[in-house]
Protein backbone atom coordinates (compact mmCIF):
# COMPACT_ATOMS: atom_id res chain seq x y z
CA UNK A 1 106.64 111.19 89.89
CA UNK A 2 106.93 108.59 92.29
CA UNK A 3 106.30 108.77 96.14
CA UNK A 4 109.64 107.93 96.86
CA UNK A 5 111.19 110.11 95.22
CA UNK A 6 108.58 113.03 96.67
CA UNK A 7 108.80 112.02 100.63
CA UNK A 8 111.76 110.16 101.15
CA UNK A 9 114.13 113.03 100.98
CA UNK A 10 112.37 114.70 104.01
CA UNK A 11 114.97 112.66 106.17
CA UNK A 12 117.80 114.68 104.83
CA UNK A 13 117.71 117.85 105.97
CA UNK A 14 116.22 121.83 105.37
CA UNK A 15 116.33 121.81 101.51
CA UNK A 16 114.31 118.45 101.81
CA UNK A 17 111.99 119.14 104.53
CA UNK A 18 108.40 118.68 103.40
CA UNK A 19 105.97 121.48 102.96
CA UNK A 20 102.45 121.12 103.89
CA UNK A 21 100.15 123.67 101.84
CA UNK A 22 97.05 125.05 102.70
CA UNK A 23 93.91 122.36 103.30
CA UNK A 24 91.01 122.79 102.06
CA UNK A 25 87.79 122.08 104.51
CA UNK A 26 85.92 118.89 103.67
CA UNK A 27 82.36 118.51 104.33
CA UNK A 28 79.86 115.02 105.30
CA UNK A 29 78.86 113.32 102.53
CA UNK A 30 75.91 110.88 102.57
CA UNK A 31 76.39 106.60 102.00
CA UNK A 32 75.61 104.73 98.45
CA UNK A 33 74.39 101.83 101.20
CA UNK A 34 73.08 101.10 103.94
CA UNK A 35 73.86 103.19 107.30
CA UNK A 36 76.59 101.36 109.79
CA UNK A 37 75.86 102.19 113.65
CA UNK A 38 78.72 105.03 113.78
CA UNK A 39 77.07 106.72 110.57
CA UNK A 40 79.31 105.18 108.41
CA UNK A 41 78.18 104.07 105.09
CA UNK A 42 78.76 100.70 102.44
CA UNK A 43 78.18 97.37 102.03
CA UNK A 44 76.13 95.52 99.27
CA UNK A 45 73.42 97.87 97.47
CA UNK A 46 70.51 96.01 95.70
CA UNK A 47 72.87 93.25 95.63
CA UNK A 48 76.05 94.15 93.73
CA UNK A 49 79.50 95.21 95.35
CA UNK A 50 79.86 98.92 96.39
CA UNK A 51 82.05 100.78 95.03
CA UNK A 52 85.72 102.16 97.44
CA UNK A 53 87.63 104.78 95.28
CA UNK A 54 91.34 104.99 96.34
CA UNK A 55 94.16 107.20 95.31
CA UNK A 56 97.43 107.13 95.66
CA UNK A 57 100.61 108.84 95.56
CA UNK A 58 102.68 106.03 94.27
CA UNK A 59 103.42 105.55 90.52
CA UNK A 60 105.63 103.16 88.98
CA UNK A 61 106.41 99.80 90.48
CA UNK A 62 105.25 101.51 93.46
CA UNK A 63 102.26 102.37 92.37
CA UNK A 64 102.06 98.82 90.57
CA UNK A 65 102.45 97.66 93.98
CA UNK A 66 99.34 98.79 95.85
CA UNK A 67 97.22 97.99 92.74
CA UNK A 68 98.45 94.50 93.66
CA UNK A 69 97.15 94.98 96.93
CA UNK A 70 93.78 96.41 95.50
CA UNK A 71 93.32 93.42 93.00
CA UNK A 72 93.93 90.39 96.11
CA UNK A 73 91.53 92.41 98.60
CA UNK A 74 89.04 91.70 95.35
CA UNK A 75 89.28 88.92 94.84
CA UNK A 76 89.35 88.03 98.75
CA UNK A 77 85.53 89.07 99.24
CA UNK A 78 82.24 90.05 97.44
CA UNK A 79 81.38 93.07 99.31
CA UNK A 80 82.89 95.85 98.02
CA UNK A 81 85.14 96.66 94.40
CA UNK A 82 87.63 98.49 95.19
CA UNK A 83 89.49 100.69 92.18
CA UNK A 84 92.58 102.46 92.61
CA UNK A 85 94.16 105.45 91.01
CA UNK A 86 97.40 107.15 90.80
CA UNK A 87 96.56 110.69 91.72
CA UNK A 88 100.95 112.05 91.86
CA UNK A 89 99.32 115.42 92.95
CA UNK A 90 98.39 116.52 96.94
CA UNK A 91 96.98 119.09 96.01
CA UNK A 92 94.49 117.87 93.44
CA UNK A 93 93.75 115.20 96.17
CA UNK A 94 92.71 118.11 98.42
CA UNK A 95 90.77 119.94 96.30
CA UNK A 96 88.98 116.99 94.84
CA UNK A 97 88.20 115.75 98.54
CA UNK A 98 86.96 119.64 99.46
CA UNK A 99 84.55 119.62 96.43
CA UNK A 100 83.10 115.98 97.41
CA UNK A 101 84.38 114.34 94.43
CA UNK A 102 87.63 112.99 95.94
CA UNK A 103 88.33 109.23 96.99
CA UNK A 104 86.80 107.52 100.00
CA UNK A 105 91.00 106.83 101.05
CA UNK A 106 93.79 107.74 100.18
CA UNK A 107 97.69 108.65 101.59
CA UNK A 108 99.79 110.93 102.54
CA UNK A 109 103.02 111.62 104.66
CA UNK A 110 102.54 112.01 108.59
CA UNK A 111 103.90 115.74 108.65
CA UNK A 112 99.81 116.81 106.96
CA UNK A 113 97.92 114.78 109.61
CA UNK A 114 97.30 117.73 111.86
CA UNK A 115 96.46 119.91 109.52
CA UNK A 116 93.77 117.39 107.44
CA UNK A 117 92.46 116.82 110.57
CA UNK A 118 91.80 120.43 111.57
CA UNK A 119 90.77 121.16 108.33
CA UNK A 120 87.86 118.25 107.96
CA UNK A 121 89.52 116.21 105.27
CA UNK A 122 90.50 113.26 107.02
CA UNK A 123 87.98 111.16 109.17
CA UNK A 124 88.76 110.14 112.97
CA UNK A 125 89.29 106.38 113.04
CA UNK A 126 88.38 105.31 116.81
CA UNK A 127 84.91 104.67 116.13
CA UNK A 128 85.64 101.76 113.65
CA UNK A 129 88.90 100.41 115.63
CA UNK A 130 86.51 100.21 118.41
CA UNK A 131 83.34 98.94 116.77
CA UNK A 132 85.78 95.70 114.67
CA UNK A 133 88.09 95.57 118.45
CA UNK A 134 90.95 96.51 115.25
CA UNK A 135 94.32 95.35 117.03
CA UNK A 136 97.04 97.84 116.57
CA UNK A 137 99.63 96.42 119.59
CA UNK A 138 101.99 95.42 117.06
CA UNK A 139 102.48 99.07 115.17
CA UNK A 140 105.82 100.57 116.30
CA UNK A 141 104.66 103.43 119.01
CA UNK A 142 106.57 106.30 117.13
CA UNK A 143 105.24 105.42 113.96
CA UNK A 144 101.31 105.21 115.32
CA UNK A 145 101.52 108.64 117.21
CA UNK A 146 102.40 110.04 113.83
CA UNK A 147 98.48 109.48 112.76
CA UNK A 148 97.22 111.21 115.85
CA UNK A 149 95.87 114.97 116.36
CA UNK A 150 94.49 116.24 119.76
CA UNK A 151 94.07 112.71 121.28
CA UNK A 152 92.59 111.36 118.04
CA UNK A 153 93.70 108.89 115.58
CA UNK A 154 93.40 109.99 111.93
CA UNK A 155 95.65 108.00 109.98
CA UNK A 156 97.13 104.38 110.32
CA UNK A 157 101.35 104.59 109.30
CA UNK A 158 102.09 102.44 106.35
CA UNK A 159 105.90 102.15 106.79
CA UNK A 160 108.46 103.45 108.92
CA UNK A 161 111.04 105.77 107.46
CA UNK A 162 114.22 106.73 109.38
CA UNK A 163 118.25 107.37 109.04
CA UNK A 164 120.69 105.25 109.56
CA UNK A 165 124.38 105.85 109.28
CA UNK A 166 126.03 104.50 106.21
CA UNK A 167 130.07 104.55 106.36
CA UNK A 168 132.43 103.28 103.56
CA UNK A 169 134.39 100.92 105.06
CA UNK A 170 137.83 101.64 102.73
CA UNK A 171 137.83 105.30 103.46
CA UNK A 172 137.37 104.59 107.22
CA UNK A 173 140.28 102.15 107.12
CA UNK A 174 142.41 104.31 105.19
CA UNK A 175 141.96 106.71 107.83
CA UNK A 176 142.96 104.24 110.89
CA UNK A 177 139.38 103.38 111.59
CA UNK A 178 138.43 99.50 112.24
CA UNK A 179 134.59 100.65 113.32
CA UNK A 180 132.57 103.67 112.74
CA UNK A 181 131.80 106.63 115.51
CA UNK A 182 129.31 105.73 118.01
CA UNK A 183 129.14 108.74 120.01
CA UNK A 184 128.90 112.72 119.06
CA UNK A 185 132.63 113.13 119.69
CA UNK A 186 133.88 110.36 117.90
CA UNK A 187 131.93 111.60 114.69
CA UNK A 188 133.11 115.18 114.98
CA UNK A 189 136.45 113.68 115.47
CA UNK A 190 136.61 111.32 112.60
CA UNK A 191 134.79 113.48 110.26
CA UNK A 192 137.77 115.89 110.64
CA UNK A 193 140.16 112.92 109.77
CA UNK A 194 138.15 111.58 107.27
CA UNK A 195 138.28 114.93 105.57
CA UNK A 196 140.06 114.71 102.03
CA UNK A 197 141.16 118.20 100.32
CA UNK A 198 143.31 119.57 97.35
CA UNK A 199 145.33 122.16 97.22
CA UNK A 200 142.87 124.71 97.14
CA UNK A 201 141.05 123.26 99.44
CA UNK A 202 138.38 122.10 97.90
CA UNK A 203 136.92 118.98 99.16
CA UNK A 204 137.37 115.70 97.83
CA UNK A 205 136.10 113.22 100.38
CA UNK A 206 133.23 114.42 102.37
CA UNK A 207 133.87 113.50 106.21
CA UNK A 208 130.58 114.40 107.40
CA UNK A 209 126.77 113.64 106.82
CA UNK A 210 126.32 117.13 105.07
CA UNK A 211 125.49 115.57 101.92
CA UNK A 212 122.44 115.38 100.96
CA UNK A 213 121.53 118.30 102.76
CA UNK A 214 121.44 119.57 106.13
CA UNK A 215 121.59 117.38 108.69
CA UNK A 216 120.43 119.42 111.88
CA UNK A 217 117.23 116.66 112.49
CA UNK A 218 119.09 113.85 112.13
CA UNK A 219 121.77 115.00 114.31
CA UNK A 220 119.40 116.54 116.91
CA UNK A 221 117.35 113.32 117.05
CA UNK A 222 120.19 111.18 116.67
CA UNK A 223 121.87 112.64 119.48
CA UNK A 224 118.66 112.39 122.09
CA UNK A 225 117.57 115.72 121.11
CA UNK A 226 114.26 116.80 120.54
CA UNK A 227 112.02 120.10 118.83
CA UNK A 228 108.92 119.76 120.85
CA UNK A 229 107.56 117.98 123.93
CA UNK A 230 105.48 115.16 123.49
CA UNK A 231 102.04 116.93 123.47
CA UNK A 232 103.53 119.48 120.65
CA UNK A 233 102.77 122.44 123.62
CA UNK A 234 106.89 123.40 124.41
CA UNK A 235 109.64 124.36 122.23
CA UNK A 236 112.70 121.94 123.28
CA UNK A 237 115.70 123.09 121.27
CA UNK A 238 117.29 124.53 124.39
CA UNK A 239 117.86 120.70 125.02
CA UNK A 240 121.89 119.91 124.84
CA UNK A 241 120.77 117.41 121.67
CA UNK A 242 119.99 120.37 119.60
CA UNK A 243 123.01 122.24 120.29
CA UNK A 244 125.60 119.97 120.25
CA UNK A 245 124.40 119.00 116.87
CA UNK A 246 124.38 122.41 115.45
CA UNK A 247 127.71 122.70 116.99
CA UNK A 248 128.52 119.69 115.56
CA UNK A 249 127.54 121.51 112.07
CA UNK A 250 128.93 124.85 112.65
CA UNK A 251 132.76 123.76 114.06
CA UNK A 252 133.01 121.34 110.75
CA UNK A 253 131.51 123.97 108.40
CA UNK A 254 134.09 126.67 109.80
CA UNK A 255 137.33 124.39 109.57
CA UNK A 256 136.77 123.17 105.64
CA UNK A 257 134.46 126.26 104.55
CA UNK A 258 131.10 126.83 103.80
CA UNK A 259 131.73 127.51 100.12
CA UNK A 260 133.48 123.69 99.53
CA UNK A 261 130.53 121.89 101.49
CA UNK A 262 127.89 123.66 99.17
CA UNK A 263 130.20 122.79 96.59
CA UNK A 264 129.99 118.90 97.60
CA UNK A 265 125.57 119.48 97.81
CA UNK A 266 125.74 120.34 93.83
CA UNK A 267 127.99 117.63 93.07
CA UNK A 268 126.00 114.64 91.89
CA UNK A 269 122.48 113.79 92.06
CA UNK A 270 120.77 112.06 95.12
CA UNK A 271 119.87 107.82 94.58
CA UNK A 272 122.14 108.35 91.06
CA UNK A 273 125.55 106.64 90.40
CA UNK A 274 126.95 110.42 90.59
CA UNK A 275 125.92 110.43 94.06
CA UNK A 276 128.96 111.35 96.32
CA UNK A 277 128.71 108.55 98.61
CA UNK A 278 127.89 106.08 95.82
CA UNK A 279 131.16 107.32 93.85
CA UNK A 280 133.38 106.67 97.25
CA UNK A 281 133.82 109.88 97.95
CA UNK A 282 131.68 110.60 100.85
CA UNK A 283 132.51 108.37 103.84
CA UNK A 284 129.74 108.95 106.68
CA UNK A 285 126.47 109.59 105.44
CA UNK A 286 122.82 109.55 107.22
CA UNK A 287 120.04 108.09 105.22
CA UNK A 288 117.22 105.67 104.60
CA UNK A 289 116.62 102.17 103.56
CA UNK A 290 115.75 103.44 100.13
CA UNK A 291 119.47 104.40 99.76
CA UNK A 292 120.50 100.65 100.29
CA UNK A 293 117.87 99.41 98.16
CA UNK A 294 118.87 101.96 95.03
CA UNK A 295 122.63 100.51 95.86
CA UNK A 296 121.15 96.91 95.71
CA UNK A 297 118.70 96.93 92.30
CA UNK A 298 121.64 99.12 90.33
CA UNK A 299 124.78 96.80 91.31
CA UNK A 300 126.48 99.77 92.43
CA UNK A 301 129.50 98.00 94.27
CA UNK A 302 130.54 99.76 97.11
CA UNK A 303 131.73 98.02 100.11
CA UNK A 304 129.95 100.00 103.56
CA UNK A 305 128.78 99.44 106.47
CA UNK A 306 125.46 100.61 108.53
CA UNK A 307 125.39 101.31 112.23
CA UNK A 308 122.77 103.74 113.70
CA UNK A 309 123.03 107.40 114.12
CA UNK A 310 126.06 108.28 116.81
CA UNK A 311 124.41 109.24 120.34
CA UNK A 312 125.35 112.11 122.61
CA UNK A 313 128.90 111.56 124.32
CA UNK A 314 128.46 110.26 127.73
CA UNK A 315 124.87 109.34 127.35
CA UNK A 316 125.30 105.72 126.52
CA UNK A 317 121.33 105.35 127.54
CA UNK A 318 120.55 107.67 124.21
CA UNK A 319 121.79 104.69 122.36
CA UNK A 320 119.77 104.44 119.51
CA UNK A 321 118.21 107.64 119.50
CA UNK A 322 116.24 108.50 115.97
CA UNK A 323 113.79 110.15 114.54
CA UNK A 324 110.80 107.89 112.99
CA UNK A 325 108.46 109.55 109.87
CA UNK A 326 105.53 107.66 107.70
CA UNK A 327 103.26 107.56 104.77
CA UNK A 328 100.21 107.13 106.43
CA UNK A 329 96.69 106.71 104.76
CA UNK A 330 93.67 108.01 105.78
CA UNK A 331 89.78 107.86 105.08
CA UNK A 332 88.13 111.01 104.08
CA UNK A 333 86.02 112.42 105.93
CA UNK A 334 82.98 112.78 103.31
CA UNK A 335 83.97 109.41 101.82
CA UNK A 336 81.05 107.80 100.12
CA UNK A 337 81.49 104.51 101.27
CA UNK A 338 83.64 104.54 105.11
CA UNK A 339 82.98 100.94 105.61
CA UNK A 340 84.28 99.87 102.67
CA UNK A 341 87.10 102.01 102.75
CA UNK A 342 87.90 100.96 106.22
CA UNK A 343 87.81 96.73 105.26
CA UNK A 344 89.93 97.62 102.66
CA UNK A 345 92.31 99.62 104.93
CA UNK A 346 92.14 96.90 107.42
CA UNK A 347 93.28 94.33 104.42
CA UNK A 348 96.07 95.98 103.26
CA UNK A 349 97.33 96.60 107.05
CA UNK A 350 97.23 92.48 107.64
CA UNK A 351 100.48 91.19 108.69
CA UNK A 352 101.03 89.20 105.33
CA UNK A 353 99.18 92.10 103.07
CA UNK A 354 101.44 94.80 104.90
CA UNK A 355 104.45 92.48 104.27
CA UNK A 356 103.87 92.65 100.34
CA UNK A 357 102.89 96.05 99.74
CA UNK A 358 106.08 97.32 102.07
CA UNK A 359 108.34 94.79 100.61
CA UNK A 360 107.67 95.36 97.28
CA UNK A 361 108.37 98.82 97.78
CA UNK A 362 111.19 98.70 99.76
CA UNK A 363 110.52 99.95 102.56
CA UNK A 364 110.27 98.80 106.29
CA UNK A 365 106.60 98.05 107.73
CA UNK A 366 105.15 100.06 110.53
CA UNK A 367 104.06 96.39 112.18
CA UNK A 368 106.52 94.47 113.92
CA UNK A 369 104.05 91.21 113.01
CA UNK A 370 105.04 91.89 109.17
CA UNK A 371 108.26 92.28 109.43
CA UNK A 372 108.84 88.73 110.48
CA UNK A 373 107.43 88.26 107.14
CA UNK A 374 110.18 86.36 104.81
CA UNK A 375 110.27 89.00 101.86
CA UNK A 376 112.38 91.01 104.01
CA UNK A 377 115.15 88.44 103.43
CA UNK A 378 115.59 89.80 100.29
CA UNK A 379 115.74 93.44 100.55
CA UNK A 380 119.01 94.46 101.59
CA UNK A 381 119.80 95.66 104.95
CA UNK A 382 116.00 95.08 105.49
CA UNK A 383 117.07 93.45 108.99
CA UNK A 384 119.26 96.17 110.34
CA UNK A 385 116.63 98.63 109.80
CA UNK A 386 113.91 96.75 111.33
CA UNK A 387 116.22 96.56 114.36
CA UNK A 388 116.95 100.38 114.67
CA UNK A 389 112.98 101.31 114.21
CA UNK A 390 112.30 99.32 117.34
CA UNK A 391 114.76 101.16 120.04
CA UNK A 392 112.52 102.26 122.35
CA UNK A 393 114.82 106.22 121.86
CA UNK A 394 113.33 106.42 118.16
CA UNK A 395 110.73 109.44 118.56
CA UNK A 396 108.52 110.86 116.06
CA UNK A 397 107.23 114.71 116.28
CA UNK A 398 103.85 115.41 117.26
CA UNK A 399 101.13 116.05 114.74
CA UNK A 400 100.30 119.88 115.31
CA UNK A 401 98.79 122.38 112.48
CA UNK A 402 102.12 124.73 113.17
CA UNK A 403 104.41 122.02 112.11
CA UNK A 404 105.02 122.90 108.59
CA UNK A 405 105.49 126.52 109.92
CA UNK A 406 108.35 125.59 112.44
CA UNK A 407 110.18 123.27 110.19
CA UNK A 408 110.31 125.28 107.03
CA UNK A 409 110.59 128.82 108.28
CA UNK A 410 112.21 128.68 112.21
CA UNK A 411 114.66 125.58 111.71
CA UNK A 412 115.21 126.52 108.20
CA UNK A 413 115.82 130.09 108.71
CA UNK A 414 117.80 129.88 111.38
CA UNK A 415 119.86 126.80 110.89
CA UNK A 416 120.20 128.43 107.75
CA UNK A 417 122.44 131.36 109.13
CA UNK A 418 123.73 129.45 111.46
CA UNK A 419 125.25 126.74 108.56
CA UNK A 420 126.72 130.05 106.60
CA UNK A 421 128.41 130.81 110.05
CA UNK A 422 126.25 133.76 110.43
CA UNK A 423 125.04 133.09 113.61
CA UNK A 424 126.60 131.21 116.38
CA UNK A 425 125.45 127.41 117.38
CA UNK A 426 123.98 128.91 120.57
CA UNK A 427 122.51 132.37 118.76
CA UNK A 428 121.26 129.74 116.33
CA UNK A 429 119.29 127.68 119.26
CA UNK A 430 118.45 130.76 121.16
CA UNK A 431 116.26 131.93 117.94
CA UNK A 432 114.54 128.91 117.14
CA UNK A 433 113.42 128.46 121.04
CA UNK A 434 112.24 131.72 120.81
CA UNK A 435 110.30 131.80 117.69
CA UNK A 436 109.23 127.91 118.02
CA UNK A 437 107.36 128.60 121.30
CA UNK A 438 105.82 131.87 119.88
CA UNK A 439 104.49 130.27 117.05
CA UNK A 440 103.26 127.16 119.61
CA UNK A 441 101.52 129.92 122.03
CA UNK A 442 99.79 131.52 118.75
């Protein structure tokens, strides 16, 4: 399986949120060269290259990808052979790191940085960013807090993945629409509009982003909202971005039923032809760049736009507002060779490296320095994107160990009852401020 296909999907919703499992502790391990000042190990032994083990997610072109990046970094200096491996499996990653026969680096998504951390599998970075004086002024802010735990940075963000709002322009037209919404109200009011149904009231064309799941984060974010507070310490659903979104949810779900909307979910397949939106019958929809590069390399003609996500009415200063996520790698922390693992890391993270790897994945790179990089002409509302993921509103959430536990139990649970009109939107935000800042205090 591909990582794209495993993480990408987190930006849609509950049914997609990732789940972090349990991490296994990881313990020092001793060099196969010569000791580095910060205890670090590598370098040249008895005068051959020393070996950097890397594994990866990735398989596929993706994967094909970073081997390209493996096999230029080779071929670029006579220190170190590095040899890569496409490891689809997290956990086996963990437990082969736990038992000290795991890779000196490897990646992950942002959401397990806290928890690798705590744990001891991943290795704190500052002591080699400050030993090489490492630049990293150019990384957009969102995307670098997302390798950070408890002050420390653990990880270095590879890409940066966000929503956007697609709209089909026909639909919108058809409807009286010459732009798409920009603010909360105009979605809730178009999405109404846009709202096609038969005779039994089944849906035909999907008004709002419910497809492909639920779209509480995006909306939250998108609207200026946030879960926590910056240091990952406070609950902050009671924030009006929260509710208004799972108003925004609730009111739509009530007028055209919950039954038709789940009906809508398990029509089609996500990235396929079948896909609602890619079938024109889904005219607002909240995704990533990977949607418009699936459109793009199948010649799936659709004529849309893409705008960003529709801020809070009256808060013209929330403008932009989004929520940023990553694959980040990390080194771990009984690697067998940290030096080499970090000039390898620092290789792949150049501007021009950085370009290639994200570029040939599709995907928009966490440096502003590489995305002036050419490729990007190429990949298809590359630009746009680039744009959105610098607004100074995009956020990311903070790195804590009790993250998987508030986005798959307490947002799930209760947006849950709150989509199937079992609770009301402010019942709904009540609960998870309540059981969010109990699970923080634990």
């Amino acid at each position: 399986m591909n990582k794209n296909k495993i993480g990408k999907t987190a930006l849609s919703g509950i049914a997609l949120l990732l789940t972090a499992g349990a991490v296994l502790s990881g313990c020092g391990g001793s060099g196969d060269g010569g000791a580095s000042p910060d205890g670090a190990s590598g370098g040249k032994s008895n005068g051959k290259k020393s070996k950097v083990t890397v594994w990866y997610l990735w398989g596929g072109k993706e994967g094909e990808v970073i081997e390209g990046a493996i096999k230029r970094f080779n071929e670029s200096q006579d220190q170190y052979t590095v040899e890569g491996l496409s490891v689809p499996d997290e956990q086996k990653i963990k437990v082969a790191i736990a038992g000290g026969k795991g890779p000196d680096l490897t990646d992950s998504f942002a959401s397990n940085v806290a928890q690798y951390a705590k744990e001891g599998i991943a290795l704190p970075l500052e002591d080699l960013i400050a030993r090489d004086k490492y630049d990293m002024s150019d990384f957009v802010p969102a995307t670098l807090e997302q390798g950070k735990y408890d002050g420390k940075l653990f990880a270095l963000p590879l890409n940066i993945n966000m929503n956007a709002m697609f709209y089909n322009k026909k639909l919108l037209a058809d409807a009286g629409y010459s732009e798409p919404p920009k603010t909360s109200k105009e979605l809730i009011e178009m999405a109404a509009k846009l709202t096609k149904t038969n005779g039994k009231g089944e849906i035909e064309i999907l008004g709002f982003p419910s497809y492909p799941g639920f779209p509480f984060q995006a909306l939250t974010y998108g609207f200026g909202g946030t879960y926590l507070s910056p240091d990952g310490k406070k609950a902050t659903f009671d924030q009006p971005g929260a509710l208004e979104a799972l108003k925004a949810i609730y009111d739509y779900n009530k007028q055209f039923g919950v039954d038709n909307i789940k009906q809508v979910q398990a029509t089609g397949k996500w990235l396929d032809p079948t896909d609602p939106f890619m079938a024109g019958k889904q005219a607002i929809r909240f995704d990533g760049p990977w949607l418009s590069t699936f459109m793009a390399n199948n010649n799936i003609k659709l004529d849309y736009g893409l705008a960003p996500l529709p801020y809070l009415d009256g808060h013209e200063d929330l403008a932009g507002s989004n929520e940023a996520q990553s694959s980040i790698f990390y080194i771990a922390k009984n690697s067998k060779n940290v030096d080499g693992a970090w000039e390898f890391l620092k290789f792949m993270y150049s501007a021009p490296e950085l370009a290639k790897v994200t570029g040939g994945m599709g995907n928009i790179p966490a440096r502003t320095t590489s995305m002036k990089d050419p490729v990007f002409q190429t990949i298809a509302d590359a630009d746009k994107f680039m744009e959105f993921a610098q607004n100074a509103n995009v956020k990311s959430l903070p790195n804590i160990a009790q993250l998987p536990d508030l986005l798959n139990k307490v947002v799930k649970e209760e947006g849950e009852a709150v989509f199937n009109l079992k609770k009301t939107p402010e019942e709904g935000i009540a609960a998870m401020q309540k059981r969010a800042q109990e699970l923080l205090d634990k």
